[in-house]
N, C-alpha and C. Protein backbone atom coordinates (compact mmCIF):
# COMPACT_ATOMS: atom_id res chain seq x y z
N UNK A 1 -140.68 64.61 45.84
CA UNK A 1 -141.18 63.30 46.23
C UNK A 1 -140.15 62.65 47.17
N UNK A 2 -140.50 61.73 48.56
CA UNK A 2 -139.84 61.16 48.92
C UNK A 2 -139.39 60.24 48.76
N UNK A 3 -138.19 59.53 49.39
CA UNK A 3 -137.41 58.29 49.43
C UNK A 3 -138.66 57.39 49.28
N UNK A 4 -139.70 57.11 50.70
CA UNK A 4 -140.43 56.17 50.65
C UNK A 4 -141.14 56.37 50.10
N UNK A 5 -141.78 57.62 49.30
CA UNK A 5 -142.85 57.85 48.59
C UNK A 5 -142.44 57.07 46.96
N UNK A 6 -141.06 56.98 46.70
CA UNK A 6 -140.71 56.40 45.34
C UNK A 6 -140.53 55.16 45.41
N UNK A 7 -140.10 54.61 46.75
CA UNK A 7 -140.22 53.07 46.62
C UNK A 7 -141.41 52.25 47.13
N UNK A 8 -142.80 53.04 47.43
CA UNK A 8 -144.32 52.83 47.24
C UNK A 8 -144.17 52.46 45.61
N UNK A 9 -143.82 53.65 44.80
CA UNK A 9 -144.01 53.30 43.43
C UNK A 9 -143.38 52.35 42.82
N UNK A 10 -142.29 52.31 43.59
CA UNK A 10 -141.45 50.95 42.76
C UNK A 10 -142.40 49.69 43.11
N UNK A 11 -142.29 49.67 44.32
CA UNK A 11 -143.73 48.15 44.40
C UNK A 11 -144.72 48.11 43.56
N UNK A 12 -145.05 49.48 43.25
CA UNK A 12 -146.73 49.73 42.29
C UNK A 12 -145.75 48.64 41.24
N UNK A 13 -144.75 49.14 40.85
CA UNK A 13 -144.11 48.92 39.25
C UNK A 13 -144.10 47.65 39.11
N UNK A 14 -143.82 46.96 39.73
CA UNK A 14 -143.39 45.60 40.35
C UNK A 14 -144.81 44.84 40.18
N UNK A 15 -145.66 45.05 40.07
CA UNK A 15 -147.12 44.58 39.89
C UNK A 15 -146.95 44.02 38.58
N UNK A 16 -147.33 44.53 37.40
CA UNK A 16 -147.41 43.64 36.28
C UNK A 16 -146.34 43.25 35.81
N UNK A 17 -144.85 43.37 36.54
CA UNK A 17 -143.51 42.64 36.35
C UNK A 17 -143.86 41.23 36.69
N UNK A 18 -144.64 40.98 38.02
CA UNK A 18 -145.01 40.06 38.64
C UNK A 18 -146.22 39.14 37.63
N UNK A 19 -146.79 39.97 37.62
CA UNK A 19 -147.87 39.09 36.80
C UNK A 19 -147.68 38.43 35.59
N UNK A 20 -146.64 39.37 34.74
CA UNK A 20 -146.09 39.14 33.55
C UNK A 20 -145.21 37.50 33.30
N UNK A 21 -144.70 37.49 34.90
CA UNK A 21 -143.09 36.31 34.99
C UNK A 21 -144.49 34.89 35.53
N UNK A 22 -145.33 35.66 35.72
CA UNK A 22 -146.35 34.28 36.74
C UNK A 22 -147.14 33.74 35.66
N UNK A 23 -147.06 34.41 34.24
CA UNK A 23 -147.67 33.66 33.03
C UNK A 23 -146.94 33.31 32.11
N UNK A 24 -145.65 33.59 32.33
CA UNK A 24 -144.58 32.63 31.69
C UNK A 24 -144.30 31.20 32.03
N UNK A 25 -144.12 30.52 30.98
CA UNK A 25 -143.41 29.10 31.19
C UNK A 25 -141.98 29.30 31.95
N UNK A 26 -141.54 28.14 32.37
CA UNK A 26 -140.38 27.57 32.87
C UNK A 26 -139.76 27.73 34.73
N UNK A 27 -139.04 27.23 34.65
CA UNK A 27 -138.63 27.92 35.84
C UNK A 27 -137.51 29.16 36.35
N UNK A 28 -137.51 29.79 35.10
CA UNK A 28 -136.67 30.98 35.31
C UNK A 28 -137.83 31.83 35.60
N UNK A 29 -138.74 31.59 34.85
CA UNK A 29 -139.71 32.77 35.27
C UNK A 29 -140.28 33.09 36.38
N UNK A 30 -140.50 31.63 37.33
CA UNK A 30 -141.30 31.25 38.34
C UNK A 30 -140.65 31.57 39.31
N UNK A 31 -138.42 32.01 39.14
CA UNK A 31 -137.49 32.06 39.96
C UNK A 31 -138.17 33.95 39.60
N UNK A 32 -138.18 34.13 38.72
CA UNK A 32 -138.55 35.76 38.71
C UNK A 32 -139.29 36.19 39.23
N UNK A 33 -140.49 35.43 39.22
CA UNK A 33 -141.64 36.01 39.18
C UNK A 33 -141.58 36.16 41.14
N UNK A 34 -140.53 35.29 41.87
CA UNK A 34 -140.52 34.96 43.24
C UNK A 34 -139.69 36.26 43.49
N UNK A 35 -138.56 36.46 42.80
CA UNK A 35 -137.70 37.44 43.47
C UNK A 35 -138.10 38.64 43.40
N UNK A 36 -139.25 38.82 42.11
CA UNK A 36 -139.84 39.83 42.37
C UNK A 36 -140.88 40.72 43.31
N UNK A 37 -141.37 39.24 43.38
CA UNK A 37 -142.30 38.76 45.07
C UNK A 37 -141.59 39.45 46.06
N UNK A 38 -140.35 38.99 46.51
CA UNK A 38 -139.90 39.34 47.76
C UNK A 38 -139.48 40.20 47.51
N UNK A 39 -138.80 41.15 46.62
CA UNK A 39 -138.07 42.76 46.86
C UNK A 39 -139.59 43.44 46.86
N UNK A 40 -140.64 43.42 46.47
CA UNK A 40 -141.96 44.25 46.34
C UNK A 40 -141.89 43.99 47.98
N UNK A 41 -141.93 42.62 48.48
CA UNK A 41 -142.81 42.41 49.83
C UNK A 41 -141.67 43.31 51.00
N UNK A 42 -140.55 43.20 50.48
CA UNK A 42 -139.38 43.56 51.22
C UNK A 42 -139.26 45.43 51.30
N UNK A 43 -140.15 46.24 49.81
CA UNK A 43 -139.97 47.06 49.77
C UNK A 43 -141.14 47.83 51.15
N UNK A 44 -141.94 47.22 51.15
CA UNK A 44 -143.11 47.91 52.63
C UNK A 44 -142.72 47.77 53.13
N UNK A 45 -141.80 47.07 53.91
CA UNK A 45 -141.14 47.09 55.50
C UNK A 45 -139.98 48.55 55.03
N UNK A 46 -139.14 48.71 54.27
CA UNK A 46 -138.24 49.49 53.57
C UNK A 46 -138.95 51.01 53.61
N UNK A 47 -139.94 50.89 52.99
CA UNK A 47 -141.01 52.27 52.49
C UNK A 47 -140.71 52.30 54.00
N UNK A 48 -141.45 51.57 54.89
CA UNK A 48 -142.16 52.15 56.25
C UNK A 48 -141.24 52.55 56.95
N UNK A 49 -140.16 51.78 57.37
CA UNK A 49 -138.81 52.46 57.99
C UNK A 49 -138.44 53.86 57.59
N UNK A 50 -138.43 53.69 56.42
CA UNK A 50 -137.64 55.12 55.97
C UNK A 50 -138.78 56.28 56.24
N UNK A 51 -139.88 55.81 55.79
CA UNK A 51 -140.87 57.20 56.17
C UNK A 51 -140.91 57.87 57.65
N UNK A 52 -141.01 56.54 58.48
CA UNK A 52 -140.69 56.74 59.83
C UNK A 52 -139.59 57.51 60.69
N UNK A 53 -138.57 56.71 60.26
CA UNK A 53 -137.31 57.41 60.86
C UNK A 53 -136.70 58.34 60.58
N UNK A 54 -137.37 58.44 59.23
CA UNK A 54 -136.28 60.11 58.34
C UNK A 54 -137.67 61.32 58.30
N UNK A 55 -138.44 60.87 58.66
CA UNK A 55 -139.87 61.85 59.18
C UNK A 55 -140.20 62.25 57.75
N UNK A 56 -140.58 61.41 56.53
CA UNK A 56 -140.78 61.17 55.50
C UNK A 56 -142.93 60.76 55.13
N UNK A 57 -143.00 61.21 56.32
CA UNK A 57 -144.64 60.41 56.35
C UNK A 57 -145.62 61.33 55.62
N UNK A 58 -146.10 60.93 54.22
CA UNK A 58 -147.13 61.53 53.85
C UNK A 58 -148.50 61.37 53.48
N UNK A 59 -149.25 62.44 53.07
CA UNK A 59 -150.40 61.73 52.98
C UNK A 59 -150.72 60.78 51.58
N UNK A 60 -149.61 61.15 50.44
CA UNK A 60 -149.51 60.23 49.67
C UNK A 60 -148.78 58.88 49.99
N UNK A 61 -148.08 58.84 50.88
CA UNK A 61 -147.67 57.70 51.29
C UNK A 61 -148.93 56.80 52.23
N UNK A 62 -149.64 57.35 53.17
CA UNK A 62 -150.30 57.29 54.22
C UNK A 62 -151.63 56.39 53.31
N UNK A 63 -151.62 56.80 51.93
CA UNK A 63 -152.80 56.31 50.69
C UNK A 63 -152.49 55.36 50.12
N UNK A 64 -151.52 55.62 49.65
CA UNK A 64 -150.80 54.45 48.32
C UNK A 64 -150.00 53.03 49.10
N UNK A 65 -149.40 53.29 50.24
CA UNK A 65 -148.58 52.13 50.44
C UNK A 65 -149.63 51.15 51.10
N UNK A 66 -150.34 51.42 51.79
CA UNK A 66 -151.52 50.06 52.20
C UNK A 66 -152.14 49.59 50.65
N UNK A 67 -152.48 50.65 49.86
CA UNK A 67 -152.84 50.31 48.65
C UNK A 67 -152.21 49.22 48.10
N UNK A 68 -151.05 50.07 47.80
CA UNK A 68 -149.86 48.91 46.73
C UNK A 68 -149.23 47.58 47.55
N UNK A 69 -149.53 47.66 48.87
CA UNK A 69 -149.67 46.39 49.47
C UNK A 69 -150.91 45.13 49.39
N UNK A 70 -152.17 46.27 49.48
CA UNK A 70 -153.30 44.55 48.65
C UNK A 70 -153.15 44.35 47.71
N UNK A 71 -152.85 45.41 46.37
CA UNK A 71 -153.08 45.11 44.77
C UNK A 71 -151.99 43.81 44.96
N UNK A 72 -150.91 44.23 45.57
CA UNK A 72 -149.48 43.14 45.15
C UNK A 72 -150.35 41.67 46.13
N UNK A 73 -150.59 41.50 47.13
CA UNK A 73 -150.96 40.46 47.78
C UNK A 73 -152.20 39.78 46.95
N UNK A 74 -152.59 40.64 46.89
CA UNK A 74 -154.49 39.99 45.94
C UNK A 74 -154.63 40.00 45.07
N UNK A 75 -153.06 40.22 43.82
CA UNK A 75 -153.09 39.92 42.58
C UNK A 75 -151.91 38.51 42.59
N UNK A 76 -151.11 38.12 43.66
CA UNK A 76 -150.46 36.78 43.71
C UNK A 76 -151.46 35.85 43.92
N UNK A 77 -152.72 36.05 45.09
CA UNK A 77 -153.67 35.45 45.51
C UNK A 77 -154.71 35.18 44.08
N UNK A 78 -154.70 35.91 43.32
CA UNK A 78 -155.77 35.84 42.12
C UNK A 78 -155.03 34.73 41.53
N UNK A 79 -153.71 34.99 41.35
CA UNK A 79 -152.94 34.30 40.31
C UNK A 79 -153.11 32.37 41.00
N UNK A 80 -153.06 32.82 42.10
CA UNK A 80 -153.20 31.60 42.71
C UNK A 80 -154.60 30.44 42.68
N UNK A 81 -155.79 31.26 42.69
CA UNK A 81 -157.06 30.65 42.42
C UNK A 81 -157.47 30.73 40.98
N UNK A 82 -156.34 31.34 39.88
CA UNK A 82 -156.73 30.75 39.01
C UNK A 82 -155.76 29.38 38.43
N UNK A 83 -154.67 29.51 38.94
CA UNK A 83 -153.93 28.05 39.05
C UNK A 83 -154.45 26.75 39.44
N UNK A 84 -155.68 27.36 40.23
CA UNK A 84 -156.49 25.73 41.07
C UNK A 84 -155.48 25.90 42.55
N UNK A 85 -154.65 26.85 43.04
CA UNK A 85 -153.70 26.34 44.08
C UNK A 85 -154.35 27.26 45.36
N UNK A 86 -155.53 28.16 44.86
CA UNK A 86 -155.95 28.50 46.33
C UNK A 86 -157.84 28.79 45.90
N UNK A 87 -158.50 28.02 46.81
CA UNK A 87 -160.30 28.32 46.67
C UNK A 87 -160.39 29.75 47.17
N UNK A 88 -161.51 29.69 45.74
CA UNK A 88 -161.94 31.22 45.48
C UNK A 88 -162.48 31.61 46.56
N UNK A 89 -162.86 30.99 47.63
CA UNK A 89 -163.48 31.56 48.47
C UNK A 89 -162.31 32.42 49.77
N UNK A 90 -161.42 31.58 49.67
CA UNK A 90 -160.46 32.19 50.24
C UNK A 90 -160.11 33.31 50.56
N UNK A 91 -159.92 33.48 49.14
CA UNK A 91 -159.38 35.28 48.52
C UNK A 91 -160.63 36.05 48.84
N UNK A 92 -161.98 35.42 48.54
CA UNK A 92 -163.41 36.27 48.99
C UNK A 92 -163.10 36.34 50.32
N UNK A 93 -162.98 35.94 51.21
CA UNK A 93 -162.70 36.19 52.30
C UNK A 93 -161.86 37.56 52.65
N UNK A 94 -160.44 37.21 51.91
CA UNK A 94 -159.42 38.04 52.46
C UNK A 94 -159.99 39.73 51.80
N UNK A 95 -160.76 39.75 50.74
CA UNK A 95 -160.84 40.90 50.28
C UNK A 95 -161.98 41.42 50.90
N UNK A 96 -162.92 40.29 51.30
CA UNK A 96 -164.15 41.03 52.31
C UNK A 96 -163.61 41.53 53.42
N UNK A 97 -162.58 41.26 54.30
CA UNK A 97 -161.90 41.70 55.09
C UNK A 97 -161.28 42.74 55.10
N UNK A 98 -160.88 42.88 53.86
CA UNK A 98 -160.12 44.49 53.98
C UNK A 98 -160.94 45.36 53.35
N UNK A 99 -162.06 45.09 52.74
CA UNK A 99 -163.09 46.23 52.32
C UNK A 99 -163.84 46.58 53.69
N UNK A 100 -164.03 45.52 54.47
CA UNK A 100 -164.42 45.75 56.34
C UNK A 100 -163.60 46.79 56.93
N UNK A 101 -162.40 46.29 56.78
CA UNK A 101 -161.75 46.75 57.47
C UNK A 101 -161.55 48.36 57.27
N UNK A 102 -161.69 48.76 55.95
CA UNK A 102 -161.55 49.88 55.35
C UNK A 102 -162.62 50.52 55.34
N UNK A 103 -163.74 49.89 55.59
CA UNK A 103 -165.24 51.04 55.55
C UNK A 103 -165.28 51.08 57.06
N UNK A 104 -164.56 50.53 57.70
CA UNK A 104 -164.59 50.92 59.62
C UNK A 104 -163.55 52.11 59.44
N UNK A 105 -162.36 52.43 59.01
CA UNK A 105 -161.80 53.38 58.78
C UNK A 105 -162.27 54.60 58.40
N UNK A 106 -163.30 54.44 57.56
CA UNK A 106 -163.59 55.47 56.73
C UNK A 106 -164.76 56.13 57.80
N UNK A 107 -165.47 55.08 58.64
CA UNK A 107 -166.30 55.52 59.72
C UNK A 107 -165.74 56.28 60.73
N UNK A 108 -164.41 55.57 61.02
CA UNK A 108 -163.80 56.46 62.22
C UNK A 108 -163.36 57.77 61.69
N UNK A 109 -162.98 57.80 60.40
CA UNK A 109 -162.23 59.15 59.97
C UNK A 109 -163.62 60.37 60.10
N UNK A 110 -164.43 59.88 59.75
CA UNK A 110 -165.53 60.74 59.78
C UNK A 110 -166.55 61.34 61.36
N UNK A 111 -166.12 60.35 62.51
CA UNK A 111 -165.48 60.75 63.76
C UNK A 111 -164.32 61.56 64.37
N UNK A 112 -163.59 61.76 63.50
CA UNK A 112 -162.38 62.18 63.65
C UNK A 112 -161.16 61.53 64.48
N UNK A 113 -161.73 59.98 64.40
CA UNK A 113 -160.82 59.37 64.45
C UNK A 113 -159.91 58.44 63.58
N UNK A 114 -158.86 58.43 64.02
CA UNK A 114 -157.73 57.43 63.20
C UNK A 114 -158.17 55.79 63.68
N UNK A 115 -157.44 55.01 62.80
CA UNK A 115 -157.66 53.90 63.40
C UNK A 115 -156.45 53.15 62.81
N UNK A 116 -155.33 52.80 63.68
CA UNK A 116 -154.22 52.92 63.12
C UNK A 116 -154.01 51.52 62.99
N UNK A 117 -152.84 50.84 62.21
CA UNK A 117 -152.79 49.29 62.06
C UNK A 117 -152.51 48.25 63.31
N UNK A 118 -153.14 47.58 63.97
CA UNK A 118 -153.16 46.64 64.89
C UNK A 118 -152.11 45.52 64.83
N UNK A 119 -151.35 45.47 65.90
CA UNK A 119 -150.57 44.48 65.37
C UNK A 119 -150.77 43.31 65.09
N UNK A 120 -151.70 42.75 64.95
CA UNK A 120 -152.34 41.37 64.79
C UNK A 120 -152.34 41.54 62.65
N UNK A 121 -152.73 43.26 62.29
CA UNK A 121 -153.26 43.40 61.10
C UNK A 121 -151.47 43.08 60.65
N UNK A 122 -150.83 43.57 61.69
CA UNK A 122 -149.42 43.72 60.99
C UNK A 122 -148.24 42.06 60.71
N UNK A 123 -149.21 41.39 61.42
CA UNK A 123 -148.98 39.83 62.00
C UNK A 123 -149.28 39.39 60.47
N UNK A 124 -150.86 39.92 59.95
CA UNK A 124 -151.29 39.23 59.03
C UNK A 124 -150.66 38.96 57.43
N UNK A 125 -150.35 40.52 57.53
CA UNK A 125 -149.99 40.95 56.13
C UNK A 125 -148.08 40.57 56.38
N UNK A 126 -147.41 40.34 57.33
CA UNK A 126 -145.61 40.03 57.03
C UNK A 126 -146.30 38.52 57.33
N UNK A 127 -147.23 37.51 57.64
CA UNK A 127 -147.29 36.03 57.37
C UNK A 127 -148.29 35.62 56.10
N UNK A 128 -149.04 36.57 55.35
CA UNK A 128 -149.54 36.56 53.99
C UNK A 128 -148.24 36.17 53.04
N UNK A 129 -147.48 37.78 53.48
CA UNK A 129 -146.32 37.60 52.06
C UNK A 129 -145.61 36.64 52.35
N UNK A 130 -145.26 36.29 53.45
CA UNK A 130 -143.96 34.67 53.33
C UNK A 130 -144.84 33.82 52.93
N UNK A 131 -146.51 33.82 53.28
CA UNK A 131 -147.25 32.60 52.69
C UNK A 131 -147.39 32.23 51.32
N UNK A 132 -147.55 33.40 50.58
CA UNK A 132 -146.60 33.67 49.11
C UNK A 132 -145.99 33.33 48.69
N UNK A 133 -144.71 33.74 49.58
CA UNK A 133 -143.47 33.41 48.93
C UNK A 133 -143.45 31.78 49.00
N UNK A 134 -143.73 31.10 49.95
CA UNK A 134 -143.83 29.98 49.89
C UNK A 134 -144.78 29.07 48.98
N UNK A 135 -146.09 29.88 48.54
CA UNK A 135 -146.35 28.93 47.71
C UNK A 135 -146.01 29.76 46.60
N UNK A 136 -145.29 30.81 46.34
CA UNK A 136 -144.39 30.99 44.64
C UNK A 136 -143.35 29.16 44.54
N UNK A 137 -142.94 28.97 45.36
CA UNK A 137 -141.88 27.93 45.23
C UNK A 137 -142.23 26.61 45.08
N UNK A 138 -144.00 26.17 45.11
CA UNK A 138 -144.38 25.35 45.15
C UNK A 138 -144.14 24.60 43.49
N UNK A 139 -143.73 23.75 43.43
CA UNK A 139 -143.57 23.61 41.57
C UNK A 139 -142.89 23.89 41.00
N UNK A 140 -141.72 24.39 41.59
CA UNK A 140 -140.22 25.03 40.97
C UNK A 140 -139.61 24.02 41.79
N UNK A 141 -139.01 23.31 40.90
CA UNK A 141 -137.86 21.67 41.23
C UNK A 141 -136.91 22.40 42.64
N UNK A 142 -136.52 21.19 43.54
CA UNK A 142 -136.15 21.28 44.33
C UNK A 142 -136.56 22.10 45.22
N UNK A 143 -137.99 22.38 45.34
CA UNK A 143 -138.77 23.41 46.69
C UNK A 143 -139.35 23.14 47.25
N UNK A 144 -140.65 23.91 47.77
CA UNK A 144 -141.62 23.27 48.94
C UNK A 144 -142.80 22.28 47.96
N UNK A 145 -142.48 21.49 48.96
CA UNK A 145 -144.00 20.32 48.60
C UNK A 145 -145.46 20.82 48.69
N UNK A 146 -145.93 20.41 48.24
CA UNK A 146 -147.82 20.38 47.67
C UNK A 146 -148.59 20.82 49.07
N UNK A 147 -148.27 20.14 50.16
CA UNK A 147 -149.15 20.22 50.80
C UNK A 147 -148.97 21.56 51.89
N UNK A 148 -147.68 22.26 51.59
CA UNK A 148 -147.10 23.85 52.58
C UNK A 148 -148.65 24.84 51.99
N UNK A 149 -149.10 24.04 50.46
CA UNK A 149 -149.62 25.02 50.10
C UNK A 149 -151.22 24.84 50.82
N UNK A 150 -151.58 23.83 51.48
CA UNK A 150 -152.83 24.13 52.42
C UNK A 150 -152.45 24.72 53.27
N UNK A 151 -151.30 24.64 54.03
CA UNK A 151 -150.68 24.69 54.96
C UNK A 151 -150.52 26.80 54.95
N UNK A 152 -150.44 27.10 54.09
CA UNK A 152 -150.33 28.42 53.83
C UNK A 152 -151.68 29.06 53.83
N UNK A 153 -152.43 28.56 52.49
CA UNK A 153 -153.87 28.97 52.68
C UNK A 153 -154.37 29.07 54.36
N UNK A 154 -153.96 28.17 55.01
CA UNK A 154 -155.25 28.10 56.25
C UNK A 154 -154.23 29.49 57.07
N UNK A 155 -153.23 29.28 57.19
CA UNK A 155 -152.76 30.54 57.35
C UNK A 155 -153.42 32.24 57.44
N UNK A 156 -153.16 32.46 56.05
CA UNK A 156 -153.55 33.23 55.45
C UNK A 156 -155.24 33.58 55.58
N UNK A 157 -155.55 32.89 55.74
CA UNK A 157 -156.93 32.69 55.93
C UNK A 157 -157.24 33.46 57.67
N UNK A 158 -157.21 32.03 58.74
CA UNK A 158 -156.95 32.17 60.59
C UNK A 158 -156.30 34.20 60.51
N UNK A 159 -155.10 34.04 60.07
CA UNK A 159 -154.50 35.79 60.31
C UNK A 159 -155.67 36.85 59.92
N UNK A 160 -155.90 36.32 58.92
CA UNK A 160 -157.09 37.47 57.95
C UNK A 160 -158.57 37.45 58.62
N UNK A 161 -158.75 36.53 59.19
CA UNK A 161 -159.99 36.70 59.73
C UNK A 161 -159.81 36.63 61.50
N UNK A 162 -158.83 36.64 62.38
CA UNK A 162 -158.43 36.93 63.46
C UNK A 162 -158.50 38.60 63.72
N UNK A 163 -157.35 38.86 62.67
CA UNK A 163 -157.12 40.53 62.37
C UNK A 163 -158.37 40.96 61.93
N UNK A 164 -159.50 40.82 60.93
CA UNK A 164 -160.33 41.62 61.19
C UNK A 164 -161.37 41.76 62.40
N UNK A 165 -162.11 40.49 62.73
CA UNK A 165 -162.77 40.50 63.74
C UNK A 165 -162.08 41.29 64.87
N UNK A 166 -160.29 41.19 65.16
CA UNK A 166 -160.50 42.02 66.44
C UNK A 166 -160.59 43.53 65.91
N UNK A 167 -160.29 43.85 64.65
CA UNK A 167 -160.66 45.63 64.42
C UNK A 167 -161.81 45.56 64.70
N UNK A 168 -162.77 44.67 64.33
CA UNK A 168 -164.17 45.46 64.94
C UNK A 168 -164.31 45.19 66.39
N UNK A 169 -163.67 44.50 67.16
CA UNK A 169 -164.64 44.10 68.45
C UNK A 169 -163.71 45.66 69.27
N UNK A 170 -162.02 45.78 68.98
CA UNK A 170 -161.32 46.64 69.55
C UNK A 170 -161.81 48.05 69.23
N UNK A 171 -163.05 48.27 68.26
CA UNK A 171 -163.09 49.30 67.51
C UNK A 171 -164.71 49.59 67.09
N UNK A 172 -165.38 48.66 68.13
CA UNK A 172 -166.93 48.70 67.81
C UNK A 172 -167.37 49.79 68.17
N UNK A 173 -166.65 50.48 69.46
CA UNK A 173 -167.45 52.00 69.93
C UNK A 173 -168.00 53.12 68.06
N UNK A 174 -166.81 52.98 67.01
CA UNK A 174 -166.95 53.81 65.86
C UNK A 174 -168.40 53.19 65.36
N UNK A 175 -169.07 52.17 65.72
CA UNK A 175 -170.32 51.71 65.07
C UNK A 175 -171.49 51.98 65.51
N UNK A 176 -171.55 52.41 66.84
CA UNK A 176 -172.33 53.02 67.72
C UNK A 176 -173.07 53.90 67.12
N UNK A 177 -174.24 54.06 67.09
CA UNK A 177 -175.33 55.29 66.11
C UNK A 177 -175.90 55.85 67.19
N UNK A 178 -175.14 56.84 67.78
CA UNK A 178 -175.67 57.50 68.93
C UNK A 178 -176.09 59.04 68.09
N UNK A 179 -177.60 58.86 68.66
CA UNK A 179 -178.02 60.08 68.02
C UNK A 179 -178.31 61.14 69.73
N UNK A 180 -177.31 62.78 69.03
CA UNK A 180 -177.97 63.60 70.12
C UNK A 180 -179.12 64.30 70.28
């Protein structure tokens, strides 16, 4: 197994560490439940470097790390609309988006094409997780105020629905039902 293939799993691990510190009382937990936030969010940029540069790229990596990147984003986001701190519709959004985004993939693969991450997709998901991280801090004394956290949502939101619409408009030829 590789370097980046084990620190995919460490993020997996990092999932119900996270969830665990985000249903605890106090603010040690809420300091946990954040730092755990950012070494997970810190570990995909980490995974991806190393797969990259040390020629580490697999197809278990190529599966699991986009994976263990929504579970971790859209289980802070869950945690969040059930707090009352982000509308459910929101998160419906962001997950209709990447089930889009992922059944256009699955179209192109079956073209035999790739359809590789856009930097707009890559815009979305490194200003998701600071949007996170920022509202982890919302309510932990001495941090960001109440209102970063609309301020994040609409964020999160504009990126997520920017980034998908242009996969399809950059990527509509794969929708084409050309029969020979």
């Amino acid at each position: 197994m590789t370097t980046a293939n084990k620190i995919t799993i460490f993020r997996v691990i990092c999932i119900p560490v996270f969830i665990v510190l985000m249903y605890m009382d106090g603010a040690a937990a809420r300091y946990g439940a954040l730092a755990v936030f950012v070494i997970a969010s810190l570990s995909d940029f980490l995974d991806g470097y190393i797969a990259r540069h040390y020629n580490q790229v697999s197809n278990f990596g190529k599966f699991m790390d986009p994976l263990a990147d929504k579970i971790l984003v859209i289980t802070a986001m869950l945690l969040f609309v059930e707090s009352g701190r982000m509308p459910g519709w929101v998160l419906a959004l962001v997950v209709a988006r990447e089930f889009a985004v992922s059944g256009l993939r699955l179209v192109a693969v079956e073209q035999g094409r790739v359809i590789a991450a856009a930097k707009s997709g890559k815009i979305k998901t490194a200003s998701t997780m600071v949007c996170i991280i920022l509202m982890l801090l919302i309510g932990v004394p001495y941090s960001a105020p109440d209102y970063l956290g609309m301020v994040c949502n609409a964020v999160i939101l504009l990126t997520t629905l920017y980034s998908g619409i242009e996969y399809f408009i950059v990527n509509r030829d794969v929708l084409k039902n050309e029969t020979v």
